[in-house]
PDB file of N, CA and C in Angstrom:
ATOM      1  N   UNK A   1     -12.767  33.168  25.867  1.00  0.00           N
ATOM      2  CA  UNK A   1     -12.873  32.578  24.544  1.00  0.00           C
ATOM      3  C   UNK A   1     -11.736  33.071  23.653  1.00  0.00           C
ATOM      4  N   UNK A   2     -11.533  34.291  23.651  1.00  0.00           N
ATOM      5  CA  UNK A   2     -10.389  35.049  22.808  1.00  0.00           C
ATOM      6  C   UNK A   2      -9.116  34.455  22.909  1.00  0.00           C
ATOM      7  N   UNK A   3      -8.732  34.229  24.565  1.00  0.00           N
ATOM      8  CA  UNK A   3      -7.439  33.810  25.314  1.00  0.00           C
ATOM      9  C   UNK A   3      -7.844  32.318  24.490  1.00  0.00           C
ATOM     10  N   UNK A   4      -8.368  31.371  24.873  1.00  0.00           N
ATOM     11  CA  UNK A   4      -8.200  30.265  24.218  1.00  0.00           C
ATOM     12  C   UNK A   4      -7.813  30.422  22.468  1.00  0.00           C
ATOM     13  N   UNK A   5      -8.548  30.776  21.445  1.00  0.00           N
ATOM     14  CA  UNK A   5      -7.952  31.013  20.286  1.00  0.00           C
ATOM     15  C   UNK A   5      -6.323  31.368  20.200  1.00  0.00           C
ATOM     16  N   UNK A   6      -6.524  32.456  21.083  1.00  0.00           N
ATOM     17  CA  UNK A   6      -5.033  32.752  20.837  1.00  0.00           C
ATOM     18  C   UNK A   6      -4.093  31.491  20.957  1.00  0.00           C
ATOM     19  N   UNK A   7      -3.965  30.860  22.078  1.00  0.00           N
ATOM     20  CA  UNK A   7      -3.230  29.634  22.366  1.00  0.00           C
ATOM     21  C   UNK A   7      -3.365  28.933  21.407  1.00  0.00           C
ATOM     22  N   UNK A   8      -4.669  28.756  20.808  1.00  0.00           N
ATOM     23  CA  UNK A   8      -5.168  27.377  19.554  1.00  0.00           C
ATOM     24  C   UNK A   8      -4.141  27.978  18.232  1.00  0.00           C
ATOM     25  N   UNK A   9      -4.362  29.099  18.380  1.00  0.00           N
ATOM     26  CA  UNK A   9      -4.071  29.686  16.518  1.00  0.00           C
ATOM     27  C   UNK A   9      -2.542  29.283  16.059  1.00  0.00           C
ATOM     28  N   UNK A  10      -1.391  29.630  17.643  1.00  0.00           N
ATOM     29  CA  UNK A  10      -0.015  29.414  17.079  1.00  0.00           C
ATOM     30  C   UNK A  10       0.173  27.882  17.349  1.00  0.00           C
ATOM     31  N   UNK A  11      -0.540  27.222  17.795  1.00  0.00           N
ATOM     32  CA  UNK A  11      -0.441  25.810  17.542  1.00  0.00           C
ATOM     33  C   UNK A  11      -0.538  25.418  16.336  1.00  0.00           C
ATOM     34  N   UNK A  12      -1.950  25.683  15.873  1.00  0.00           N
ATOM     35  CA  UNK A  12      -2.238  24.765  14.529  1.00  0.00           C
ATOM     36  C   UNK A  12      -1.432  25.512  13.448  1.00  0.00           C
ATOM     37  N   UNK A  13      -1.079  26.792  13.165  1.00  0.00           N
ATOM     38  CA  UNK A  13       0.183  27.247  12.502  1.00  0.00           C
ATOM     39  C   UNK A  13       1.055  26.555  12.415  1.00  0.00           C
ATOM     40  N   UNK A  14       1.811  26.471  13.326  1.00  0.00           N
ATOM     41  CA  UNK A  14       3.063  25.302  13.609  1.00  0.00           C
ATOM     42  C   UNK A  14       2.680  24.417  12.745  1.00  0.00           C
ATOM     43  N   UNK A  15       1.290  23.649  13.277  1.00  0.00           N
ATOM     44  CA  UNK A  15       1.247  22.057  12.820  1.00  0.00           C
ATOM     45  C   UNK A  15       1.526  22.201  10.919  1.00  0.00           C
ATOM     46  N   UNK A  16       0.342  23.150  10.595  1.00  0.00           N
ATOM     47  CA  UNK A  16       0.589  23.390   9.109  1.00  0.00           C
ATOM     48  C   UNK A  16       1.879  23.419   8.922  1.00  0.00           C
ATOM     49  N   UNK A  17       2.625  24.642   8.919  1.00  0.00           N
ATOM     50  CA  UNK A  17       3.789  25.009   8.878  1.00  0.00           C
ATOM     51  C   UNK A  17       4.827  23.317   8.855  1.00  0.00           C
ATOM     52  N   UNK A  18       4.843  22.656   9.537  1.00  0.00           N
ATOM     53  CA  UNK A  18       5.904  21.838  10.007  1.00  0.00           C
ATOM     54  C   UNK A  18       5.026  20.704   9.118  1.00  0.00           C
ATOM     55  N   UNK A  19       4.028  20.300   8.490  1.00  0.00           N
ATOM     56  CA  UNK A  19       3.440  19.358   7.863  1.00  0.00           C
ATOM     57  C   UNK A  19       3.763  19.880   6.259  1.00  0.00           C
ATOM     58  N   UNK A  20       4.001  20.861   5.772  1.00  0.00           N
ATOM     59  CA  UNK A  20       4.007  21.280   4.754  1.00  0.00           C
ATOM     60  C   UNK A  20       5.693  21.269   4.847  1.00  0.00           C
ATOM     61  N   UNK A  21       6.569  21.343   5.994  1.00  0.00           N
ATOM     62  CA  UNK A  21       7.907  21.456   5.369  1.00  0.00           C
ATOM     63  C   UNK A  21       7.917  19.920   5.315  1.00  0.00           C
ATOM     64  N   UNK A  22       7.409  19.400   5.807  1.00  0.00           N
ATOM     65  CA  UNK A  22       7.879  17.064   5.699  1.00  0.00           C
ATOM     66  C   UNK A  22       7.446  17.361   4.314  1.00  0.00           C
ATOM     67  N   UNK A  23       6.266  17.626   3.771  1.00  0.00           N
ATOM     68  CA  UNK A  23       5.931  17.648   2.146  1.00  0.00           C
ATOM     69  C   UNK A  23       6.798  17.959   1.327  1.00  0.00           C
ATOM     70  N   UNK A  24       7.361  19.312   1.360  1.00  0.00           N
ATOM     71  CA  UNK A  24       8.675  19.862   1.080  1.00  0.00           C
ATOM     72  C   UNK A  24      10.164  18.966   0.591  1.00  0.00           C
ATOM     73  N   UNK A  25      10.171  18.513   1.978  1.00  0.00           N
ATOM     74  CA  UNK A  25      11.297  17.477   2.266  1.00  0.00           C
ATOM     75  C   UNK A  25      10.952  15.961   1.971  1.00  0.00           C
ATOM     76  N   UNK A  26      10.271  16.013   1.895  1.00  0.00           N
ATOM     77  CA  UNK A  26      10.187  14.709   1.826  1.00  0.00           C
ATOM     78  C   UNK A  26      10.636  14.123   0.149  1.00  0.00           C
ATOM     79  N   UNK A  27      11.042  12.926   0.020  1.00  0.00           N
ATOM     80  CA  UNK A  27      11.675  12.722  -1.612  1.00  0.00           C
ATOM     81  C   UNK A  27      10.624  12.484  -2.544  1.00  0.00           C
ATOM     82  N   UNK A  28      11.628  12.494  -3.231  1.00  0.00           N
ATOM     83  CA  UNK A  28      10.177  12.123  -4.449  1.00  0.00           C
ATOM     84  C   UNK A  28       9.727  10.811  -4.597  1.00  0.00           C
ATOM     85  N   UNK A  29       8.487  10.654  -5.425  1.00  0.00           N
ATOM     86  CA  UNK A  29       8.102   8.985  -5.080  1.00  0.00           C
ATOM     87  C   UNK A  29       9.113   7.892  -6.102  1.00  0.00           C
ATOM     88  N   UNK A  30      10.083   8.421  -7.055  1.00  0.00           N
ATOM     89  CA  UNK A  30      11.065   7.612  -7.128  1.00  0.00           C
ATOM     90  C   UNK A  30      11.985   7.443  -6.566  1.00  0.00           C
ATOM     91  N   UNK A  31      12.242   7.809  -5.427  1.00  0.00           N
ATOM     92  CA  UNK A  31      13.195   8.014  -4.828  1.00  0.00           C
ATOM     93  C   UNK A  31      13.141   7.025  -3.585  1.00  0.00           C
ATOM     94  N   UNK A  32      13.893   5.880  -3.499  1.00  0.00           N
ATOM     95  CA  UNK A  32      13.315   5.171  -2.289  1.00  0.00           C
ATOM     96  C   UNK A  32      14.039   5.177  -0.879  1.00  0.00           C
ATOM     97  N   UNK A  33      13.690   5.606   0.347  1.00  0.00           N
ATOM     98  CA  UNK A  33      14.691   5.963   1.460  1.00  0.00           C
ATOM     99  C   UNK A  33      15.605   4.923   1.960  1.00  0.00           C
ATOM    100  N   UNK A  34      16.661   5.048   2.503  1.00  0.00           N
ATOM    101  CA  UNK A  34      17.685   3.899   3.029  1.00  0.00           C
ATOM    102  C   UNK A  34      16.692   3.236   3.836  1.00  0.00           C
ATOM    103  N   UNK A  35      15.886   4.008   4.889  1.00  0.00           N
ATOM    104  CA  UNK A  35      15.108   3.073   5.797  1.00  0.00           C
ATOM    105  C   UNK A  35      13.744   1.823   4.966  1.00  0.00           C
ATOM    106  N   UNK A  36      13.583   2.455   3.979  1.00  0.00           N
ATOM    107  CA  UNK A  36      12.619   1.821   2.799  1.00  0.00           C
ATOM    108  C   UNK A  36      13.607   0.292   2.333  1.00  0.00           C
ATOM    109  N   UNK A  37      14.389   0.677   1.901  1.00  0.00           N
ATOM    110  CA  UNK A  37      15.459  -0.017   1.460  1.00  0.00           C
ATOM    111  C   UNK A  37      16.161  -0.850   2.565  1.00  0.00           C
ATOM    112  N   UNK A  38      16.213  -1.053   3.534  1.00  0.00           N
ATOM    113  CA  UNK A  38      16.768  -1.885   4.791  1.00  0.00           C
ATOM    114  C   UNK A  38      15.918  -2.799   4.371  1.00  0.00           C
ATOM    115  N   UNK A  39      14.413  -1.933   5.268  1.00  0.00           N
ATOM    116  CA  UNK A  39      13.360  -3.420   5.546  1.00  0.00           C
ATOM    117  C   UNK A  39      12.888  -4.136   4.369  1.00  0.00           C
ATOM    118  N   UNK A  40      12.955  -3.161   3.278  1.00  0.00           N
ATOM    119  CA  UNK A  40      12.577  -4.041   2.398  1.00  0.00           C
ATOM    120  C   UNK A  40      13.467  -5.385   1.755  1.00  0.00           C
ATOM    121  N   UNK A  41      14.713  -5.284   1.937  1.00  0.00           N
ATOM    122  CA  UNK A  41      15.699  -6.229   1.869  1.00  0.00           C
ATOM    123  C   UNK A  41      15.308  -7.072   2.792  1.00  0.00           C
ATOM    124  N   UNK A  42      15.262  -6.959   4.165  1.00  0.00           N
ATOM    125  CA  UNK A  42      15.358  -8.104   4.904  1.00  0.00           C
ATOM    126  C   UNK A  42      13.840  -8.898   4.987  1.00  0.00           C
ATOM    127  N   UNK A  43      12.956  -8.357   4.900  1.00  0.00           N
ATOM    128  CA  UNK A  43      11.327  -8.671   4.174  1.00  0.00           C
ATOM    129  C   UNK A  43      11.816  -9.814   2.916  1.00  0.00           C
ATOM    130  N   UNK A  44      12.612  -9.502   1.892  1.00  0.00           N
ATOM    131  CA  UNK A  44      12.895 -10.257   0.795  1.00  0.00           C
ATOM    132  C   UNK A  44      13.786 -11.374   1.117  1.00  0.00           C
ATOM    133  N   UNK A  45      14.748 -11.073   2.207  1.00  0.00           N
ATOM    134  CA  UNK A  45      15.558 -11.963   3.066  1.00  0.00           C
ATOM    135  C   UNK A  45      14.912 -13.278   3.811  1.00  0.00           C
ATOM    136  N   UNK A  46      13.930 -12.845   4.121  1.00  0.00           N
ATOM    137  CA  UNK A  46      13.295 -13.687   5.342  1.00  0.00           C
ATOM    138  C   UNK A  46      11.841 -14.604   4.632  1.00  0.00           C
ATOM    139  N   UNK A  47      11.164 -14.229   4.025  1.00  0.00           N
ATOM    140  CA  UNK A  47      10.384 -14.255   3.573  1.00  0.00           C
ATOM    141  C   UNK A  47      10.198 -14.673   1.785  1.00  0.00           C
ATOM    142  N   UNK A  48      11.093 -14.149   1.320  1.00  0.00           N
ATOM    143  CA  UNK A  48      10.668 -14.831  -0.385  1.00  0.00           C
ATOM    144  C   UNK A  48       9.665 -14.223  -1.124  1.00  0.00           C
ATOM    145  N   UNK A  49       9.244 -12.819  -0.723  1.00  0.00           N
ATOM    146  CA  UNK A  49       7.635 -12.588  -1.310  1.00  0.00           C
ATOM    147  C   UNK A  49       7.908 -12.826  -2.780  1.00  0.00           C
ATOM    148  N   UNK A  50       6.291 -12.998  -3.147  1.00  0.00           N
ATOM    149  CA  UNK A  50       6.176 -12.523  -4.614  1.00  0.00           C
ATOM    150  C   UNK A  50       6.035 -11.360  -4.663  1.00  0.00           C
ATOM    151  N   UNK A  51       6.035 -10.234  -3.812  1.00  0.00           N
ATOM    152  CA  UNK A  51       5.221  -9.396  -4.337  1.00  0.00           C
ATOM    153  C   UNK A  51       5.766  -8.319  -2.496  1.00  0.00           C
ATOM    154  N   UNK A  52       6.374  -7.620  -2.756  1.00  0.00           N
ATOM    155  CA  UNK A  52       6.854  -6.427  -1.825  1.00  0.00           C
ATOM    156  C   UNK A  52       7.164  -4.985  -2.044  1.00  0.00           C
ATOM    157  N   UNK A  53       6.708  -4.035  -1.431  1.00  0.00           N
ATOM    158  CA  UNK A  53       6.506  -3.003  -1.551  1.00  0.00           C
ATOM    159  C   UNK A  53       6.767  -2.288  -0.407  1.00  0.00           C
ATOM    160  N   UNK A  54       7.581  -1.333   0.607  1.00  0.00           N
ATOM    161  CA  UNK A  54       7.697  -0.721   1.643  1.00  0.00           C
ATOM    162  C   UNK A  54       7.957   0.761   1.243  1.00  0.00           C
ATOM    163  N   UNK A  55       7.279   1.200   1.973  1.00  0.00           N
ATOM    164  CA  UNK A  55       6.724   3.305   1.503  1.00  0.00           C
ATOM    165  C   UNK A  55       6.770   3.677   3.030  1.00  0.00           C
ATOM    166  N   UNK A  56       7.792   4.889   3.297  1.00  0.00           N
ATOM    167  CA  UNK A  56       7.830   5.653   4.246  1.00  0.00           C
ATOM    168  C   UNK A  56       6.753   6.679   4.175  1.00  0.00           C
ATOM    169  N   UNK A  57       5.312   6.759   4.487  1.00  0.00           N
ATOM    170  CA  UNK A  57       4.238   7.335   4.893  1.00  0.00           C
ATOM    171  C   UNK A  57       4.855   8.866   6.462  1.00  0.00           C
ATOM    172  N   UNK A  58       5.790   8.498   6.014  1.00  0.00           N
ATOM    173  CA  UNK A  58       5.779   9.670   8.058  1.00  0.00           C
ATOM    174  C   UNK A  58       6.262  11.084   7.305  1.00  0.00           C
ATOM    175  N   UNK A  59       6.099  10.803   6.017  1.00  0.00           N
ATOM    176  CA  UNK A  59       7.033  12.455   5.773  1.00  0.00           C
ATOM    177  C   UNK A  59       8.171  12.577   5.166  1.00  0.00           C
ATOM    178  N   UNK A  60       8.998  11.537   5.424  1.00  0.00           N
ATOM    179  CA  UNK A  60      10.445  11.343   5.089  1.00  0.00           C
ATOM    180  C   UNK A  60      11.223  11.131   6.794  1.00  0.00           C
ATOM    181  N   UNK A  61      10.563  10.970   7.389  1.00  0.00           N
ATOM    182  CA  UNK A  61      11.811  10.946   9.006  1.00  0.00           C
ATOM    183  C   UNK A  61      11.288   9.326   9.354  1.00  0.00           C
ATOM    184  N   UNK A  62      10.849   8.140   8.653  1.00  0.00           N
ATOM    185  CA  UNK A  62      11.480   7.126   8.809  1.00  0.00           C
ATOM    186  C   UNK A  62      10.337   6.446  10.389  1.00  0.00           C
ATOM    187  N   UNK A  63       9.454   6.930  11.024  1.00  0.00           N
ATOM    188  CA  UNK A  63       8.868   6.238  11.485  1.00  0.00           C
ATOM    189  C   UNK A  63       7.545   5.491  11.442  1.00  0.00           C
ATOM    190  N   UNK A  64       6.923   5.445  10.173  1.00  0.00           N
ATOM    191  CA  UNK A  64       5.477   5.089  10.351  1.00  0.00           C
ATOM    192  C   UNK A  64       5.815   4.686   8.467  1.00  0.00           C
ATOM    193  N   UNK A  65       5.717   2.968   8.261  1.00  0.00           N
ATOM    194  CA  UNK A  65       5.846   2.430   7.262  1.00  0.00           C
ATOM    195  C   UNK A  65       4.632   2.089   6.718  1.00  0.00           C
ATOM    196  N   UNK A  66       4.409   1.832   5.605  1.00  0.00           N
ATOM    197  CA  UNK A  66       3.211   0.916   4.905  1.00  0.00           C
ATOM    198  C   UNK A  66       3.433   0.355   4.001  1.00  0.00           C
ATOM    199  N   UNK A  67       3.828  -1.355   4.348  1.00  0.00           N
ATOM    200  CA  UNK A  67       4.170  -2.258   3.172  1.00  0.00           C
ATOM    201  C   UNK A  67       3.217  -3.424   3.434  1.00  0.00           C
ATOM    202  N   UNK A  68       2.968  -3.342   2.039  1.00  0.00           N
ATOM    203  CA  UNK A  68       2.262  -4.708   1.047  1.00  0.00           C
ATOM    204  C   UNK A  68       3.652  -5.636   0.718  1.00  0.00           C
ATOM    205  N   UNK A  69       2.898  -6.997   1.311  1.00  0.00           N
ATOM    206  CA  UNK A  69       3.762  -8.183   1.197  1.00  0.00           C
ATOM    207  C   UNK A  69       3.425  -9.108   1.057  1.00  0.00           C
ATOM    208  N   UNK A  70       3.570  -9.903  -0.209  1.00  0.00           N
ATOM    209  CA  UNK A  70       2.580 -11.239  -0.803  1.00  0.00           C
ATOM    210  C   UNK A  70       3.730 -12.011  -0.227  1.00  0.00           C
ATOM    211  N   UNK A  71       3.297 -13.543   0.023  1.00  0.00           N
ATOM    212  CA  UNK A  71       4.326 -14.448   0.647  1.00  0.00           C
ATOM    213  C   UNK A  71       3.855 -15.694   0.900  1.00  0.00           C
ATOM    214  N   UNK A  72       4.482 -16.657  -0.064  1.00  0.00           N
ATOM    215  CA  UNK A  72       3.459 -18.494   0.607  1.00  0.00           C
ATOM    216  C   UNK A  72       4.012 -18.402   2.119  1.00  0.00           C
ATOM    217  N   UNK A  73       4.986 -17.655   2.595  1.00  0.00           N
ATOM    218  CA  UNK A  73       4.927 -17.982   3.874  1.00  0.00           C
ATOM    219  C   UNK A  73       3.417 -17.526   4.795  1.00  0.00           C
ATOM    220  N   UNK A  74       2.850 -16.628   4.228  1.00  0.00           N
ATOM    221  CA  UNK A  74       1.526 -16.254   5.352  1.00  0.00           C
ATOM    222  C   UNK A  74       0.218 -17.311   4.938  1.00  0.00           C
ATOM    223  N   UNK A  75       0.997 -18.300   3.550  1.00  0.00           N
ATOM    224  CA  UNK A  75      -0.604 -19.741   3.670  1.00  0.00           C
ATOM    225  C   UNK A  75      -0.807 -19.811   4.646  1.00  0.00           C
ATOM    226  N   UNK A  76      -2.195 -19.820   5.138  1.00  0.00           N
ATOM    227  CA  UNK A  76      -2.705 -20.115   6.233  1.00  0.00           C
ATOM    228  C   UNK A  76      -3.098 -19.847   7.627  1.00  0.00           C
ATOM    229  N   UNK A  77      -2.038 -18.744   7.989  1.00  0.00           N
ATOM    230  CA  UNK A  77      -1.737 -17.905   9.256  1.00  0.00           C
ATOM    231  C   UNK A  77      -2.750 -17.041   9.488  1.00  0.00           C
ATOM    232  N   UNK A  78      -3.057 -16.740  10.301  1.00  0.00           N
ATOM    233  CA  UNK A  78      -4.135 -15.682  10.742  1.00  0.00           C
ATOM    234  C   UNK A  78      -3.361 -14.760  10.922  1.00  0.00           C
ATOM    235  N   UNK A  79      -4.171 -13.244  10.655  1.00  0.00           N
ATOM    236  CA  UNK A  79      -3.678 -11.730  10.803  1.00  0.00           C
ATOM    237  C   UNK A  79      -2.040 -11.790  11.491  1.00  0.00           C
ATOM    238  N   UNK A  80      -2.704 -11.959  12.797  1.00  0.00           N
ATOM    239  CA  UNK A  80      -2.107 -11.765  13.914  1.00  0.00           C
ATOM    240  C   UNK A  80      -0.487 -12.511  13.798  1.00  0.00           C
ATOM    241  N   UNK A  81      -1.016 -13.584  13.387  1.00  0.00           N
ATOM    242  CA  UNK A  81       0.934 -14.153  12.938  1.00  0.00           C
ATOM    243  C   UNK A  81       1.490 -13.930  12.330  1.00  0.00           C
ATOM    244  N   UNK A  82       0.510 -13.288  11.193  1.00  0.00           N
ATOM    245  CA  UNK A  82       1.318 -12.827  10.136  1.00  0.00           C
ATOM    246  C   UNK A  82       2.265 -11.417  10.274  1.00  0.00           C
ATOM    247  N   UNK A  83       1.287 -10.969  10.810  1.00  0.00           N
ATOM    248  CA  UNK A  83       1.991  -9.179  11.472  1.00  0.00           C
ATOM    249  C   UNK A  83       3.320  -9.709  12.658  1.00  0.00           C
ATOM    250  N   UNK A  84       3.263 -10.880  13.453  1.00  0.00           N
ATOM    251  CA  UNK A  84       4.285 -11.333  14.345  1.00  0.00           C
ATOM    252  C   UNK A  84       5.476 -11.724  13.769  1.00  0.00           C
ATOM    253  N   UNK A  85       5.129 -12.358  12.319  1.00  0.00           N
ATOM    254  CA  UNK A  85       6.221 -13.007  11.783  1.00  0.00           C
ATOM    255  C   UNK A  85       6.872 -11.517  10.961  1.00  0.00           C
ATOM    256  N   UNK A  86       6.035 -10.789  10.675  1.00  0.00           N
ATOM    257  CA  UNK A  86       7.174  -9.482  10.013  1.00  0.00           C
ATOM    258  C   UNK A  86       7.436  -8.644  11.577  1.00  0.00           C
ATOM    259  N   UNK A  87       6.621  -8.585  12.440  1.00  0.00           N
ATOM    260  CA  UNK A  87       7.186  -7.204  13.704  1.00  0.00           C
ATOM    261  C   UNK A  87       8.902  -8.359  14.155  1.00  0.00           C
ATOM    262  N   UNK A  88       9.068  -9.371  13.993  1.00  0.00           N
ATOM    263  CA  UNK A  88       9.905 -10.221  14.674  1.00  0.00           C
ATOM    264  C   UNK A  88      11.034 -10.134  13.600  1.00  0.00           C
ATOM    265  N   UNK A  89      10.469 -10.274  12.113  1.00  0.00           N
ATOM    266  CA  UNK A  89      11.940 -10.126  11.136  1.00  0.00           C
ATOM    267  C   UNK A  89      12.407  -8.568  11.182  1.00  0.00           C
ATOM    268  N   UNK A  90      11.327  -7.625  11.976  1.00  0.00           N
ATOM    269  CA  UNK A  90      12.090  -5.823  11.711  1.00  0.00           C
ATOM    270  C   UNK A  90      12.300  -5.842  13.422  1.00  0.00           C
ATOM    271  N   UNK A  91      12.731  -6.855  14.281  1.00  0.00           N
ATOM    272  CA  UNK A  91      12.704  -6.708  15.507  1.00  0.00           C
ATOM    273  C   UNK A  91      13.729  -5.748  15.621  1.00  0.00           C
ATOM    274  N   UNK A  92      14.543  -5.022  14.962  1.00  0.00           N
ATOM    275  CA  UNK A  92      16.212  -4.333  15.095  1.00  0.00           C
ATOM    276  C   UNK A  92      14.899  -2.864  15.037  1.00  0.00           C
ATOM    277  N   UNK A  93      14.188  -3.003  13.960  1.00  0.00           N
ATOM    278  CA  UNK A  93      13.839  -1.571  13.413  1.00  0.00           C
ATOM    279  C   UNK A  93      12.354  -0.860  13.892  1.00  0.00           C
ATOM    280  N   UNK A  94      11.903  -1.732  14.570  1.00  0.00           N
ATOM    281  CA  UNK A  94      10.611  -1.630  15.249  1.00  0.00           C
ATOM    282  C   UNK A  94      10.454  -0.736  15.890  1.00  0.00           C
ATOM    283  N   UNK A  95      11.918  -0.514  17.295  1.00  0.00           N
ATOM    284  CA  UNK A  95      11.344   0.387  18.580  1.00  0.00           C
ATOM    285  C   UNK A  95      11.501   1.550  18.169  1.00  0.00           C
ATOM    286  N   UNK A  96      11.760   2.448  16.938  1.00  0.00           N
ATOM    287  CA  UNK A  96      12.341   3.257  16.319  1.00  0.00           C
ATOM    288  C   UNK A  96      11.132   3.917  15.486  1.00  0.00           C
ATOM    289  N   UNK A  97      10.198   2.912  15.692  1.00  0.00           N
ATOM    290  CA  UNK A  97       8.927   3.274  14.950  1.00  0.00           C
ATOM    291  C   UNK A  97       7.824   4.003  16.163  1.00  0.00           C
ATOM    292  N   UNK A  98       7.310   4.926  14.747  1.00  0.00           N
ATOM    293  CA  UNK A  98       5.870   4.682  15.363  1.00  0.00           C
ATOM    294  C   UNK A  98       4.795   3.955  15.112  1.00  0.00           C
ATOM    295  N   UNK A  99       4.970   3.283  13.967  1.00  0.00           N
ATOM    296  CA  UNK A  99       3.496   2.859  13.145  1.00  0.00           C
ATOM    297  C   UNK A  99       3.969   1.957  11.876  1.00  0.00           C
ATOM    298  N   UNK A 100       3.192   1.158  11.859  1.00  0.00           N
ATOM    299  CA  UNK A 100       3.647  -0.062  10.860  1.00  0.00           C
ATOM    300  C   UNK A 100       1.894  -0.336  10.296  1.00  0.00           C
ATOM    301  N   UNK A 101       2.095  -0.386   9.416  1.00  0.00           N
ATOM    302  CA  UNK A 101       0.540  -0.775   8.164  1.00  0.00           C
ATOM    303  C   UNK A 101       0.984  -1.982   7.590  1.00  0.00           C
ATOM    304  N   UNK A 102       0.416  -2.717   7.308  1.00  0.00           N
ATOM    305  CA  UNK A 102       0.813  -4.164   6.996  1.00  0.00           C
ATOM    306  C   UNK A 102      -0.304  -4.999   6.133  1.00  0.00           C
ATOM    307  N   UNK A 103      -0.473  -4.767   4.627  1.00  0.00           N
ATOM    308  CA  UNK A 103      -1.880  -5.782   5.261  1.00  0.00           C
ATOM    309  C   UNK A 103      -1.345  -6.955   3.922  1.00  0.00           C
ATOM    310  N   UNK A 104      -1.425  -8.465   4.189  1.00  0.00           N
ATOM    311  CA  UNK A 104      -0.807  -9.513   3.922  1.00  0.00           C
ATOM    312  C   UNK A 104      -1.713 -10.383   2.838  1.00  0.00           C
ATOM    313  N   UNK A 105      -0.609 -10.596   2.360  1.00  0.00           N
ATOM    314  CA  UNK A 105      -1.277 -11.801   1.693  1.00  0.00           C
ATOM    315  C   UNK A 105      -0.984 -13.047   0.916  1.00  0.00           C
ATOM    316  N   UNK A 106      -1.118 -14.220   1.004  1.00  0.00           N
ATOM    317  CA  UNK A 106      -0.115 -14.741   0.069  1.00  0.00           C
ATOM    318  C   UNK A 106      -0.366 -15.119  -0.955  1.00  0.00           C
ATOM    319  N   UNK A 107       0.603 -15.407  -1.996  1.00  0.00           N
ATOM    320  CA  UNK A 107       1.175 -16.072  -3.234  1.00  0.00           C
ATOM    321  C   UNK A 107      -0.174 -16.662  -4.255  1.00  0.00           C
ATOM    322  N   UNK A 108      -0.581 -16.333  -5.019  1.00  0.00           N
ATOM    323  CA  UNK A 108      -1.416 -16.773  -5.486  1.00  0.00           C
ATOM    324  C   UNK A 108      -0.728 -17.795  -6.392  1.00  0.00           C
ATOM    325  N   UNK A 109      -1.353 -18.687  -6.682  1.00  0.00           N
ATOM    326  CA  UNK A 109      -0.663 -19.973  -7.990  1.00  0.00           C
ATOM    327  C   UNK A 109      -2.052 -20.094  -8.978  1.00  0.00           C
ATOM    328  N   UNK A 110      -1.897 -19.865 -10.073  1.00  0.00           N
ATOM    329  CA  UNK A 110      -3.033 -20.490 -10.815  1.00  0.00           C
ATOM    330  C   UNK A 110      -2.645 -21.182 -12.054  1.00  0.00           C
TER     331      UNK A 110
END
């Protein structure tokens, strides 16, 4: 039991340790990253939203995004196309990822 702790303890150290330096490092929330700033251009490129937003969630190292994206392009589309039609416009920036959050919606008119 002891021998196991031991192994557990300098693990989860690390993890703290190395989760608190991404906090550290990571920019401030005015501050928006080049990788923030790519997709969110080509999102505005491709698409037309009313309404876009892309936030590097990984820490600051650029793999795990979460953007809100209003768009008459997703009238009508189910989930699934809709997430196809953005994984296909970041097809350059995708394999580079780990994790993409997405949740869609379009254009309201009233």
């Amino acid at each position: 039991m002891l021998s196991l702790s031991r192994r557990l303890l300098p693990t989860v150290t690390r993890r703290t340790f190395t989760a608190s330096a991404l906090r550290l490092n990571a920019p401030s929330s005015n501050e928006q990253l080049d990788g923030e700033r790519l997709i969110e251009s080509k999102l505005v490129e491709k698409f037309s939203p009313c309404q876009v937003k892309v936030q590097d969630v990984s820490g600051g190292c650029g793999t795990f995004y979460a953007i809100n994206i209003s768009s008459p392009a997703f009238a009508g589309l189910s989930v699934v196309k809709q997430h196809r039609l953005v994984t296909d416009a970041l097809k350059e920036e995708v394999p580079g990822m780990h994790g993409l959050q997405v949740p869609y919606d379009s254009c309201r008119t009233t």
